[in-house]
C-alpha atoms as a PDB file:
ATOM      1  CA  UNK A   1     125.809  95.949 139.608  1.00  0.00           C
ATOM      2  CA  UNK A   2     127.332  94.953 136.045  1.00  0.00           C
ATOM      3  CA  UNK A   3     125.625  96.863 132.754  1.00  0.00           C
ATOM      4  CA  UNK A   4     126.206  96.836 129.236  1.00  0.00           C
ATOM      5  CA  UNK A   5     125.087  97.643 126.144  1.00  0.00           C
ATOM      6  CA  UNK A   6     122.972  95.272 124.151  1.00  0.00           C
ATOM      7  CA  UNK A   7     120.560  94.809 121.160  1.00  0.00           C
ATOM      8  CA  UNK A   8     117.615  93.870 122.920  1.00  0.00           C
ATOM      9  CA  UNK A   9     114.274  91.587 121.457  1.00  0.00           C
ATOM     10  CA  UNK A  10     110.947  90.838 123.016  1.00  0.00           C
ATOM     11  CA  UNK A  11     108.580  88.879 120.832  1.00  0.00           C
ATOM     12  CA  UNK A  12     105.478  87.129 121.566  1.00  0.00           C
ATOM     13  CA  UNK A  13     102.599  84.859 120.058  1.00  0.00           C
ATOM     14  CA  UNK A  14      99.819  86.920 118.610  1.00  0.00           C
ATOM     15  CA  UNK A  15      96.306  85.619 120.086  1.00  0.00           C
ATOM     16  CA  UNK A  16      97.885  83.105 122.008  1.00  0.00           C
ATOM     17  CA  UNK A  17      94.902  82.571 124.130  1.00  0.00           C
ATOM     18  CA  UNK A  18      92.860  82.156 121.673  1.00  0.00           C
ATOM     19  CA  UNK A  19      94.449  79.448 120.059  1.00  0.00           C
ATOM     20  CA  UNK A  20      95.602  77.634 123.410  1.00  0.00           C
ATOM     21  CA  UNK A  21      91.230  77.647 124.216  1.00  0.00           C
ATOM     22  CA  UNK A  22      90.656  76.628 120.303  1.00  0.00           C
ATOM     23  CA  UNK A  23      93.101  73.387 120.393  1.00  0.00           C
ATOM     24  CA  UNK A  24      95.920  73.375 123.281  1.00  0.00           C
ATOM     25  CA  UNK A  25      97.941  70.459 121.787  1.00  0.00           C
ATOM     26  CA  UNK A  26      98.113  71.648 118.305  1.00  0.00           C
ATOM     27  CA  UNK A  27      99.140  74.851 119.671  1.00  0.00           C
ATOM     28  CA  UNK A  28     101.730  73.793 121.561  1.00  0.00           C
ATOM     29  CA  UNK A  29     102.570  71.400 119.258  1.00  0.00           C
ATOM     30  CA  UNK A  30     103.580  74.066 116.526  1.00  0.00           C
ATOM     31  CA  UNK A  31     105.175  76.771 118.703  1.00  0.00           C
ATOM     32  CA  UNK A  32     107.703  74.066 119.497  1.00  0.00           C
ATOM     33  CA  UNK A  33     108.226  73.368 116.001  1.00  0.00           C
ATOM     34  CA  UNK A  34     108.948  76.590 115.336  1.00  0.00           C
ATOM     35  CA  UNK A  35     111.509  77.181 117.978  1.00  0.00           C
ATOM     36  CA  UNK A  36     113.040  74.019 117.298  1.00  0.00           C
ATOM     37  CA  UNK A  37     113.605  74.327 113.516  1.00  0.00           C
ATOM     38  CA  UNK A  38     113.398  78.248 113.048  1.00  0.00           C
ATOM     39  CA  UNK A  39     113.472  80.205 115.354  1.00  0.00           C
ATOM     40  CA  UNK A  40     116.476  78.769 117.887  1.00  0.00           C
ATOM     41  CA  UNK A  41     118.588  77.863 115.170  1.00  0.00           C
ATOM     42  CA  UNK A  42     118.417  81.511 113.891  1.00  0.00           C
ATOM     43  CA  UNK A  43     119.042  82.932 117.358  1.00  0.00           C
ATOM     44  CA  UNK A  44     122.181  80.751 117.637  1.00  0.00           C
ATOM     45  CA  UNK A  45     123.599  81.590 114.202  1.00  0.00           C
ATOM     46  CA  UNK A  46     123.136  85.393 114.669  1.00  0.00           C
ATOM     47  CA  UNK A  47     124.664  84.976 117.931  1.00  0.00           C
ATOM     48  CA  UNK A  48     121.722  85.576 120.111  1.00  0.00           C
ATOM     49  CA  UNK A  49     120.917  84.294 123.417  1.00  0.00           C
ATOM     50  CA  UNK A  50     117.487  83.699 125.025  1.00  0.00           C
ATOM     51  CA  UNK A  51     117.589  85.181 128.569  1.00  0.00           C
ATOM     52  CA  UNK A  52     113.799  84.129 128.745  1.00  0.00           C
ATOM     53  CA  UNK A  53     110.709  82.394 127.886  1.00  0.00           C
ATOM     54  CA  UNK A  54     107.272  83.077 129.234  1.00  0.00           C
ATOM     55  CA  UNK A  55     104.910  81.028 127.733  1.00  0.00           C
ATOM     56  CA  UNK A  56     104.171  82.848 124.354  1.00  0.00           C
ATOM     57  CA  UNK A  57     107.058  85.156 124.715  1.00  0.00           C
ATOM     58  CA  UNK A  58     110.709  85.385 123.927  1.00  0.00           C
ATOM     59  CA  UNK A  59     113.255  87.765 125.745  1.00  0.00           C
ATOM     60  CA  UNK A  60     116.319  87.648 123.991  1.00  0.00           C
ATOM     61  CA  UNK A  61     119.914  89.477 123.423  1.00  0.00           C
ATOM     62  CA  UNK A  62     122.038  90.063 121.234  1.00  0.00           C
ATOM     63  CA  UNK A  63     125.920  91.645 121.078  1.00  0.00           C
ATOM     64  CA  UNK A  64     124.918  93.210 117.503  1.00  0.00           C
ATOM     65  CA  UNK A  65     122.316  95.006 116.520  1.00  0.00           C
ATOM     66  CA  UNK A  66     122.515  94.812 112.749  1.00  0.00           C
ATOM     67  CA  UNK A  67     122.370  91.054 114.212  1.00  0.00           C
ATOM     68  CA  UNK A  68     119.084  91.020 116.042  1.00  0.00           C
ATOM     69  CA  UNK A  69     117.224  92.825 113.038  1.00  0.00           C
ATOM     70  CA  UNK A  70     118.489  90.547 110.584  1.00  0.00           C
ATOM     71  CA  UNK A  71     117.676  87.747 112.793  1.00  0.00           C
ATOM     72  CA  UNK A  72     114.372  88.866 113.252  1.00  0.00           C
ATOM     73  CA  UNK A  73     113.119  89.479 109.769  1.00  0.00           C
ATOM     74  CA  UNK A  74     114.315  86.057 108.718  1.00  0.00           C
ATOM     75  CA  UNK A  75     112.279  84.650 111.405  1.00  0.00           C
ATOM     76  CA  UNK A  76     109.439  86.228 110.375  1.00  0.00           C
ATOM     77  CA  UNK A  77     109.754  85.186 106.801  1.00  0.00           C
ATOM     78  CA  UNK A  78     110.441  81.720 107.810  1.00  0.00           C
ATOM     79  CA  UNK A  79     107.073  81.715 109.915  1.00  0.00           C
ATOM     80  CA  UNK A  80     105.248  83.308 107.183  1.00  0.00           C
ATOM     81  CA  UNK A  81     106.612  80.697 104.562  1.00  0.00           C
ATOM     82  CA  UNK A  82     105.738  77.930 106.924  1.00  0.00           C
ATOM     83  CA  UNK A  83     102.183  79.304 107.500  1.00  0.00           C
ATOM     84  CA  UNK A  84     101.256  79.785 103.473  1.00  0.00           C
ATOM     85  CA  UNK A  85      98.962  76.365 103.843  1.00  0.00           C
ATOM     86  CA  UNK A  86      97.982  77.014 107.398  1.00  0.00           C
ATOM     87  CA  UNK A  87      94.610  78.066 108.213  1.00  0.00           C
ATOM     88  CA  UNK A  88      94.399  81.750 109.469  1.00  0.00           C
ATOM     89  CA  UNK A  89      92.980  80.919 112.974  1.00  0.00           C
ATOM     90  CA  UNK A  90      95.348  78.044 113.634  1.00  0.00           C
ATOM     91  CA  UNK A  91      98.653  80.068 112.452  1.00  0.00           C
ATOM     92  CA  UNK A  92     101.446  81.201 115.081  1.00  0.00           C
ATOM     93  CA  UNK A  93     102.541  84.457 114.213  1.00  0.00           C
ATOM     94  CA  UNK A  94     104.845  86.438 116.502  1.00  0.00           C
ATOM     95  CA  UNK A  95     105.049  90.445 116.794  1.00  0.00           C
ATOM     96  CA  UNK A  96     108.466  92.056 117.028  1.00  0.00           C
ATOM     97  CA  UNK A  97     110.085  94.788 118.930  1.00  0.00           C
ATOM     98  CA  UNK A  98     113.596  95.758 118.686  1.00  0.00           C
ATOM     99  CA  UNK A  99     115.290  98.346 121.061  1.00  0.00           C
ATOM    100  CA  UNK A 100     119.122  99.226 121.734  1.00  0.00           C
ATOM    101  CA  UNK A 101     120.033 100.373 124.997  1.00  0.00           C
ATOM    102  CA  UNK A 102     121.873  99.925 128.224  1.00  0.00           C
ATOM    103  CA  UNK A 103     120.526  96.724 130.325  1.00  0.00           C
ATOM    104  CA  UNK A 104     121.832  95.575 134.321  1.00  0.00           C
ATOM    105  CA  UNK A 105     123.264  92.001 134.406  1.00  0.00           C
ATOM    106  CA  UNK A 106     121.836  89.860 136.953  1.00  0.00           C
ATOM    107  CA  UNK A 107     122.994  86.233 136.715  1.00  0.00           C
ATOM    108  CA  UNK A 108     121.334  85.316 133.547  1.00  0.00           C
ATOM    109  CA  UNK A 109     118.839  87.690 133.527  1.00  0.00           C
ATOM    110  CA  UNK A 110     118.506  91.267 132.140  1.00  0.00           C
ATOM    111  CA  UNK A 111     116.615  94.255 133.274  1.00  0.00           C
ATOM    112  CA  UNK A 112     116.469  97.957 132.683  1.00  0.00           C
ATOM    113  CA  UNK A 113     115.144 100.423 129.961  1.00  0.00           C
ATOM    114  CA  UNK A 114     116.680  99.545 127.640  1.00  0.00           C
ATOM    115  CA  UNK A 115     114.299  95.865 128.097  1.00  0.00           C
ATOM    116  CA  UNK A 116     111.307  97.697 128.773  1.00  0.00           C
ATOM    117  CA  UNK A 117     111.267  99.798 125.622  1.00  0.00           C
ATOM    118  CA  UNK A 118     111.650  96.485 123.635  1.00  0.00           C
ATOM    119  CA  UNK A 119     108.248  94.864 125.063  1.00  0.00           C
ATOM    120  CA  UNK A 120     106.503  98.385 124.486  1.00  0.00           C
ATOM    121  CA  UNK A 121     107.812  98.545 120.739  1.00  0.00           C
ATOM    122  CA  UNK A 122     106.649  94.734 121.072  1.00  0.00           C
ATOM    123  CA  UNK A 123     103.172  95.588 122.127  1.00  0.00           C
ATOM    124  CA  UNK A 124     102.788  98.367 118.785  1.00  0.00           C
ATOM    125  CA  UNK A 125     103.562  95.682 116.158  1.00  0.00           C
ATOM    126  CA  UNK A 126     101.146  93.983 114.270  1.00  0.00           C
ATOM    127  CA  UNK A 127     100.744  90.272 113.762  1.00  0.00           C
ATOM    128  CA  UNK A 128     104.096  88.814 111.531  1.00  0.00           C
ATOM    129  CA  UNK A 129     105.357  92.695 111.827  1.00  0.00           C
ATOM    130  CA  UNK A 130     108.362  93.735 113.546  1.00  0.00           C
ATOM    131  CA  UNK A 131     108.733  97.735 115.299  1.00  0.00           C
ATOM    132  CA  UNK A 132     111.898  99.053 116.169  1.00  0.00           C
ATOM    133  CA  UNK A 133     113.255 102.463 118.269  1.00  0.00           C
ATOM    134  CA  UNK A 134     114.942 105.182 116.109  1.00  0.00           C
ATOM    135  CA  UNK A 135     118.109 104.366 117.474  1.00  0.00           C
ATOM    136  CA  UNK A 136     118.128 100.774 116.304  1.00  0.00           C
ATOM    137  CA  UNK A 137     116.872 102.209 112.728  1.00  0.00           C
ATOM    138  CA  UNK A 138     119.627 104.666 112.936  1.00  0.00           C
ATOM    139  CA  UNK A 139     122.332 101.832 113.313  1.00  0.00           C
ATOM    140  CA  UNK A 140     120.800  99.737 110.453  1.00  0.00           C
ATOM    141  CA  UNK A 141     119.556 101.783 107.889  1.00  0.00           C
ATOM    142  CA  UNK A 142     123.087 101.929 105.851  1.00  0.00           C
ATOM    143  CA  UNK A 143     124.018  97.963 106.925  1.00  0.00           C
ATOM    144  CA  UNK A 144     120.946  96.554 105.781  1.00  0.00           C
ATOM    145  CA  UNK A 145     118.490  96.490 102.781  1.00  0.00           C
ATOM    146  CA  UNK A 146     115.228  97.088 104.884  1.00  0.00           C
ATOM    147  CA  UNK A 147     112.767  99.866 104.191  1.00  0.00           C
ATOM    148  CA  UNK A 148     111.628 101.993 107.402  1.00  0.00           C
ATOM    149  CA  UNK A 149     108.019 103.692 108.141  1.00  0.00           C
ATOM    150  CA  UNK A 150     107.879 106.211 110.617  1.00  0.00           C
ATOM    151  CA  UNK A 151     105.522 105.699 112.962  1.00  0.00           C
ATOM    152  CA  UNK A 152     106.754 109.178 115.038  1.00  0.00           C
ATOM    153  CA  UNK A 153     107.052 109.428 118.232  1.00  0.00           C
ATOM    154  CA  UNK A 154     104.865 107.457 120.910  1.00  0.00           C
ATOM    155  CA  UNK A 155     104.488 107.706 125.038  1.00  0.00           C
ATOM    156  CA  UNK A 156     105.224 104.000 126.098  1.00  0.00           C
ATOM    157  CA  UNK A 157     103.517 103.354 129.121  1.00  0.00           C
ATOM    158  CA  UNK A 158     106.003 103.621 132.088  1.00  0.00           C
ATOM    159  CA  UNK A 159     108.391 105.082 129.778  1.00  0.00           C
ATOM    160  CA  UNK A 160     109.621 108.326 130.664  1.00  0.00           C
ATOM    161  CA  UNK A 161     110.148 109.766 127.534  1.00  0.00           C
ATOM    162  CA  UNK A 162     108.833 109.247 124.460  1.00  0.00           C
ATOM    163  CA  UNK A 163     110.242 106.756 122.049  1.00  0.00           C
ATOM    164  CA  UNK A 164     110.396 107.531 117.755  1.00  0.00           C
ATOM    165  CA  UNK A 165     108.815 104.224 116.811  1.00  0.00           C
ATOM    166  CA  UNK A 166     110.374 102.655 113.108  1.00  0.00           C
ATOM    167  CA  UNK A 167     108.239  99.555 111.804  1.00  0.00           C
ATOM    168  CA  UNK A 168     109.925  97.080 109.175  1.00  0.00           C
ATOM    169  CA  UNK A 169     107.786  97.524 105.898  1.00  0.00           C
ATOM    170  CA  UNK A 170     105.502  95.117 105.166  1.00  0.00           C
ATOM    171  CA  UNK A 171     106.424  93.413 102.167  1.00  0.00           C
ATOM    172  CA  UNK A 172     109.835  93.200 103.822  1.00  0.00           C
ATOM    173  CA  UNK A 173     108.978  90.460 106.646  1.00  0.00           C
ATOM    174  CA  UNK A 174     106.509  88.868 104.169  1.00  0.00           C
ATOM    175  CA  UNK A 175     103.498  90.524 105.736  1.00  0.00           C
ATOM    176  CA  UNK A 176     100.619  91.545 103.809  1.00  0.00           C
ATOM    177  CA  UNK A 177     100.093  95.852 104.194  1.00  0.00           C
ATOM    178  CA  UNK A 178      97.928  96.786 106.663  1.00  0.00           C
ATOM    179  CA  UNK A 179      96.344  99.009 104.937  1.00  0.00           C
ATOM    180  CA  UNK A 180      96.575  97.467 100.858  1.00  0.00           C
ATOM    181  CA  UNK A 181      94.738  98.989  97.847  1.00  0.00           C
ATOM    182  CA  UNK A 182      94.478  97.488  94.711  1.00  0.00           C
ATOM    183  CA  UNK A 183      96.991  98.983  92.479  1.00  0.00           C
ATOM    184  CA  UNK A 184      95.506 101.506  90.500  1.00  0.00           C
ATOM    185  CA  UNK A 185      94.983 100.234  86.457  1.00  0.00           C
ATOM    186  CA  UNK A 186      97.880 101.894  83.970  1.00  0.00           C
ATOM    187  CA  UNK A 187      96.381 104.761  81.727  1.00  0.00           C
ATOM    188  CA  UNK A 188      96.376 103.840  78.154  1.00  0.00           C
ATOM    189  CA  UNK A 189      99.124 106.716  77.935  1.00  0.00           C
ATOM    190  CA  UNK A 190     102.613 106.984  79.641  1.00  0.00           C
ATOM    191  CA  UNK A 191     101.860 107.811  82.982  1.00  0.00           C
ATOM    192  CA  UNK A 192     104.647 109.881  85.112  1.00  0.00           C
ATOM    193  CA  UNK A 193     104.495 110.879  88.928  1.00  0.00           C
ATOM    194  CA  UNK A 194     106.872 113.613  90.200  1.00  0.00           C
ATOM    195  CA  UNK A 195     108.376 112.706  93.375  1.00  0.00           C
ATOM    196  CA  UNK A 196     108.994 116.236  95.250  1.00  0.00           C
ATOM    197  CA  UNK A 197     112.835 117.031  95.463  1.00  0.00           C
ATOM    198  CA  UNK A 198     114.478 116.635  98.579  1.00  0.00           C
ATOM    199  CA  UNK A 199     116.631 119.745  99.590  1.00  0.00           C
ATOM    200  CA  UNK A 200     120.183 119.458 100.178  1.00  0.00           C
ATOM    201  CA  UNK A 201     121.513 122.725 100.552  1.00  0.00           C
ATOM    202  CA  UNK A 202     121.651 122.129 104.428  1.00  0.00           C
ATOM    203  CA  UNK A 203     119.370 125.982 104.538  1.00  0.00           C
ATOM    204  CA  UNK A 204     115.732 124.342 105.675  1.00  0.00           C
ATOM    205  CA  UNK A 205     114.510 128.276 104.986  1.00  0.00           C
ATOM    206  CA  UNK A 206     114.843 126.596 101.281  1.00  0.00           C
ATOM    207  CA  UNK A 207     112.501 123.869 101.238  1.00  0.00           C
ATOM    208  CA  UNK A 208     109.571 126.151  99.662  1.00  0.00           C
ATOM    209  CA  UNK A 209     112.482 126.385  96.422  1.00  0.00           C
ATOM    210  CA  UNK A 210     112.370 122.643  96.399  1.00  0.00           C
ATOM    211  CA  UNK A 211     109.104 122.257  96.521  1.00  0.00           C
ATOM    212  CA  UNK A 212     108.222 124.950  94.117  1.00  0.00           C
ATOM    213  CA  UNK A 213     110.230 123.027  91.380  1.00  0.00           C
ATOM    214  CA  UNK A 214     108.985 120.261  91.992  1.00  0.00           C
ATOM    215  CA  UNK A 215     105.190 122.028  91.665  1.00  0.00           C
ATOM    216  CA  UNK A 216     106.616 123.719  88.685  1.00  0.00           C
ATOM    217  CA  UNK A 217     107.999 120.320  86.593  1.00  0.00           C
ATOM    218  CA  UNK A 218     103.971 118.785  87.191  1.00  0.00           C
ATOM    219  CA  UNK A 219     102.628 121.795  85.796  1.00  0.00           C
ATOM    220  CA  UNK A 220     104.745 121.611  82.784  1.00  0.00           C
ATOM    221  CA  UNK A 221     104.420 118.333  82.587  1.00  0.00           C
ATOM    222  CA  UNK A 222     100.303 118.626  82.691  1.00  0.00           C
ATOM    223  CA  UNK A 223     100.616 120.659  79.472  1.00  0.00           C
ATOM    224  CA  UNK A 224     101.985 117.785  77.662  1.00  0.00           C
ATOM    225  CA  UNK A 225      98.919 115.976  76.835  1.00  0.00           C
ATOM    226  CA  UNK A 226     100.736 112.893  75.260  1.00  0.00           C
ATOM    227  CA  UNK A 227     101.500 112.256  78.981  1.00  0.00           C
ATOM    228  CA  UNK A 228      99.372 111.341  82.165  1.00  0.00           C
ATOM    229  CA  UNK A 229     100.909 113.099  85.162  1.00  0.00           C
ATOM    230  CA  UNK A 230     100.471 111.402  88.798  1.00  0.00           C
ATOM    231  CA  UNK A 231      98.355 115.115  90.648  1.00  0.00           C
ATOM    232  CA  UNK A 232     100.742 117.331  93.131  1.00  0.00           C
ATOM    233  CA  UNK A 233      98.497 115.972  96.538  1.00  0.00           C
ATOM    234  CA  UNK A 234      99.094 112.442  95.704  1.00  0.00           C
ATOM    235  CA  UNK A 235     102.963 112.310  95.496  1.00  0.00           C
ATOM    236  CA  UNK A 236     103.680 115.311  98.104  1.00  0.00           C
ATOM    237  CA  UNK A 237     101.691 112.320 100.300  1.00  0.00           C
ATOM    238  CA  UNK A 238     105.886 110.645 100.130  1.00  0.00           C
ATOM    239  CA  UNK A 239     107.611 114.050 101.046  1.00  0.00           C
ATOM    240  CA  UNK A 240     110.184 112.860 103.540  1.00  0.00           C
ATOM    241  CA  UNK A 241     109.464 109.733 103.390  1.00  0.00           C
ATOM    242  CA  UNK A 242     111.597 105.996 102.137  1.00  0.00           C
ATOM    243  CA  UNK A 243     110.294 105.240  98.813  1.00  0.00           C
ATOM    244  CA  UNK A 244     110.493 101.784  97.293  1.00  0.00           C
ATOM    245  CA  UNK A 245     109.543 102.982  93.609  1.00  0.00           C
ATOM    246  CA  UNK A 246     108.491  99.921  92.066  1.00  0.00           C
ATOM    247  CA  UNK A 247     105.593 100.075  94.974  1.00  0.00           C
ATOM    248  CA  UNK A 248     105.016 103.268  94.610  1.00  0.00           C
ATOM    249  CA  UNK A 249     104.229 102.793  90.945  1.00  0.00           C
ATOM    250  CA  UNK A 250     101.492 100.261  91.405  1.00  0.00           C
ATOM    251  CA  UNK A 251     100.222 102.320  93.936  1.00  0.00           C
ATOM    252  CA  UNK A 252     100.185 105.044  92.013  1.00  0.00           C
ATOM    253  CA  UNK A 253      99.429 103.505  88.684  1.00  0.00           C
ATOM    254  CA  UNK A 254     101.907 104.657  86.908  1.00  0.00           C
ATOM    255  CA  UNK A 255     104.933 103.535  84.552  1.00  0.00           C
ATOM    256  CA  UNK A 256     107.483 106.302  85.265  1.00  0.00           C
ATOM    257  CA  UNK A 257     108.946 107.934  88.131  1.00  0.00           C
ATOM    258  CA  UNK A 258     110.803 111.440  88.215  1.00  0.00           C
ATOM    259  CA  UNK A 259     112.274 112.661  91.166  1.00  0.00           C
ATOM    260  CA  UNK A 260     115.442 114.948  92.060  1.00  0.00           C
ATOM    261  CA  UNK A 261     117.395 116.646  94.534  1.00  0.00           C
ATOM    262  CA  UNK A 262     119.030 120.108  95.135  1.00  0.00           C
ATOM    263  CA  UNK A 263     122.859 119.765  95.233  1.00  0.00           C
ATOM    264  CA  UNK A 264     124.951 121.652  97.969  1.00  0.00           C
ATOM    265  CA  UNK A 265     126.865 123.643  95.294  1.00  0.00           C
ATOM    266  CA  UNK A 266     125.888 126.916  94.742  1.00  0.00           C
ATOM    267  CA  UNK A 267     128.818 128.506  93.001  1.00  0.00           C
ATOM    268  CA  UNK A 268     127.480 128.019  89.439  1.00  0.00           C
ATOM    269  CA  UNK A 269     123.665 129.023  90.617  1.00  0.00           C
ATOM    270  CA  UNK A 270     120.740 126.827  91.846  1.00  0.00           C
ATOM    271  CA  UNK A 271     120.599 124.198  89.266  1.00  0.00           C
ATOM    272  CA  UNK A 272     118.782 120.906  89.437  1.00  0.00           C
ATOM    273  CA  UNK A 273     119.151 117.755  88.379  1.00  0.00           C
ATOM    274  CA  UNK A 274     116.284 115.243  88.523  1.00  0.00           C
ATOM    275  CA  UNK A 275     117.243 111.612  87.994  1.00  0.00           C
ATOM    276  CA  UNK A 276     114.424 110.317  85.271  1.00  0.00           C
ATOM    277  CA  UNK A 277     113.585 106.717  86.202  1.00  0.00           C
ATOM    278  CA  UNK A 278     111.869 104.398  83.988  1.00  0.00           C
ATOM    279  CA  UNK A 279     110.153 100.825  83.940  1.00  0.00           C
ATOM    280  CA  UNK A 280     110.879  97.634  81.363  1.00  0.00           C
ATOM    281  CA  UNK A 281     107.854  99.096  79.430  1.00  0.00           C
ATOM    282  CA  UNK A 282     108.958 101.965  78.639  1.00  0.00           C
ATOM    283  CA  UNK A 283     112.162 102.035  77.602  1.00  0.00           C
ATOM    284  CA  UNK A 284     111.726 104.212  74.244  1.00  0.00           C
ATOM    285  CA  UNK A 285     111.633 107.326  77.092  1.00  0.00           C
ATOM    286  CA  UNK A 286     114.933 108.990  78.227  1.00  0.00           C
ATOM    287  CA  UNK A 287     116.644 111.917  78.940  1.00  0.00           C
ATOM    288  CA  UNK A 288     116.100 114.251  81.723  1.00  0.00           C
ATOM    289  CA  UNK A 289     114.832 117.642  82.773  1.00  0.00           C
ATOM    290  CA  UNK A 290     117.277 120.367  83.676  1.00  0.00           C
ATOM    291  CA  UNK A 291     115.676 123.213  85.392  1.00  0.00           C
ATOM    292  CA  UNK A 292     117.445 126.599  86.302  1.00  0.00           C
ATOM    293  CA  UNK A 293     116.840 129.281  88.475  1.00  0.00           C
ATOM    294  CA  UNK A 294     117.399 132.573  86.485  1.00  0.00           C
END
């Protein structure tokens, strides 16, 4: 019995069934379409293989796993370009899951956890949306310029453990959010949102001293009242969390962002030094705050 490790993908047609009963030939017609002229020509140049097909599905591997994501989210971006002038019942969109693990080689075929864990991430992503296992987000993360959510941790069914679940952000496989809000309107006043420090002294007994500057900076920046400042529950909401801040400003409706970190050093004190970010228009506004512990 042969194993390795491999980057593993299971994708499948969303509501396949329904638009097999709806029109069969058309269907069929466009899946192949898109695996002749997107999706197996992007398998082959990532060097992927497809160890199987079942109808609506895809099992396939991959030697890399940097690889199989970036293979992935450019098929999903390809399908989504394709489908802009496609009406929304008849469009094929495929869900995503990525795993990394170790398989058993049997001829051509591929079995194990490290499969299984694939189809279950499969079965949590949403239409055009692509889920992945922490350790495939782990790998990644520094190789390519994705953004993460954390969906936590999730009991897959036969799965003996459970699995920390990673999707690809939205806007990043060309999806529209879930969940989308309009973006709040701009105050007629520069608007700034405090983004809560992240704590780097490696002590977690000090994240109440990071997040008491943070709490500190809004409330001195509430007495300013040539400014409108983002409230304390909405931005804590990102504690922990990957931030794309030009998002999070139309989100949050506002045109600057502030946000720090607490250094390692401590032989000169506790000192902080937030990084003061601004947009194109407001670029009369520098400088930054300097808090320190006395």
């Amino acid at each position: 019995m042969t194993r390795k490790l491999a980057a593993i993908i299971a994708a499948d047609v969303v509501g396949y069934s329904r638009l097999m009963g709806g029109d069969e030939a058309g269907t069929l017609a466009a899946l192949k379409t898109h695996r002749r002229e997107l999706i197996d020509p992007k398998i082959a140049e990532h060097q992927g293989r497809i160890v199987k097909t079942t109808g609506d599905g895809l099992l396939i591997e991959f030697p890399s796993v940097v690889e199989a994501v970036q293979c992935a989210v450019e098929v999903q971006r390809a399908i989504q370009d394709c489908n802009m002038d496609v009406p929304a019942d008849h469009r094929i969109e495929f869900r995503v899951g990525i795993n990394l693990g170790d398989v058993i080689i049997d001829g051509d075929d591929i079995y194990g956890d490290g499969v299984n864990v694939a189809a279950r991430l499969e079965g949590l992503a949403e239409a055009s949306g692509v889920c992945v296992s922490k350790v495939v987000r782990d790998q990644v993360r520094d190789k390519l310029d994705l953004v993460f959510e954390d969906l936590g941790e999730r009991q897959l069914k036969n799965i003996a453990r459970p699995v920390h679940v990673f999707r690809i952000a939205a806007s990043v496989v060309g999806q529209p959010a879930p969940s989308a809000k309009p973006a709040l309107p701009l105050p007629d006043k520069p608007s700034i949102a405090v983004l809560p420090f992240t704590n780097m002294s490696g002590d977690p007994e000090q994240e109440y001293f990071s997040d008491g500057i943070t709490e500190d900076i809004i409330t001195a920046l509430s007495r300013l009242h040539w400014f409108f400042v983002i409230a304390r529950n909405s931005t804590f909401a990102y504690k922990g969390k990957p931030v794309d801040v030009k998002h999070l400003g139309r989100e949050l409706g506002r045109s600057l962002r502030f946000r720090g970190q607490r250094p390692e050093e401590r032989s000169a004190g506790p000192h902080y030094q937030p990084a003061h970010r601004r947009d194109d228009e407001q670029p009369h506004m520098g400088g930054a705050i300097r808090p320190r512990a006395q």
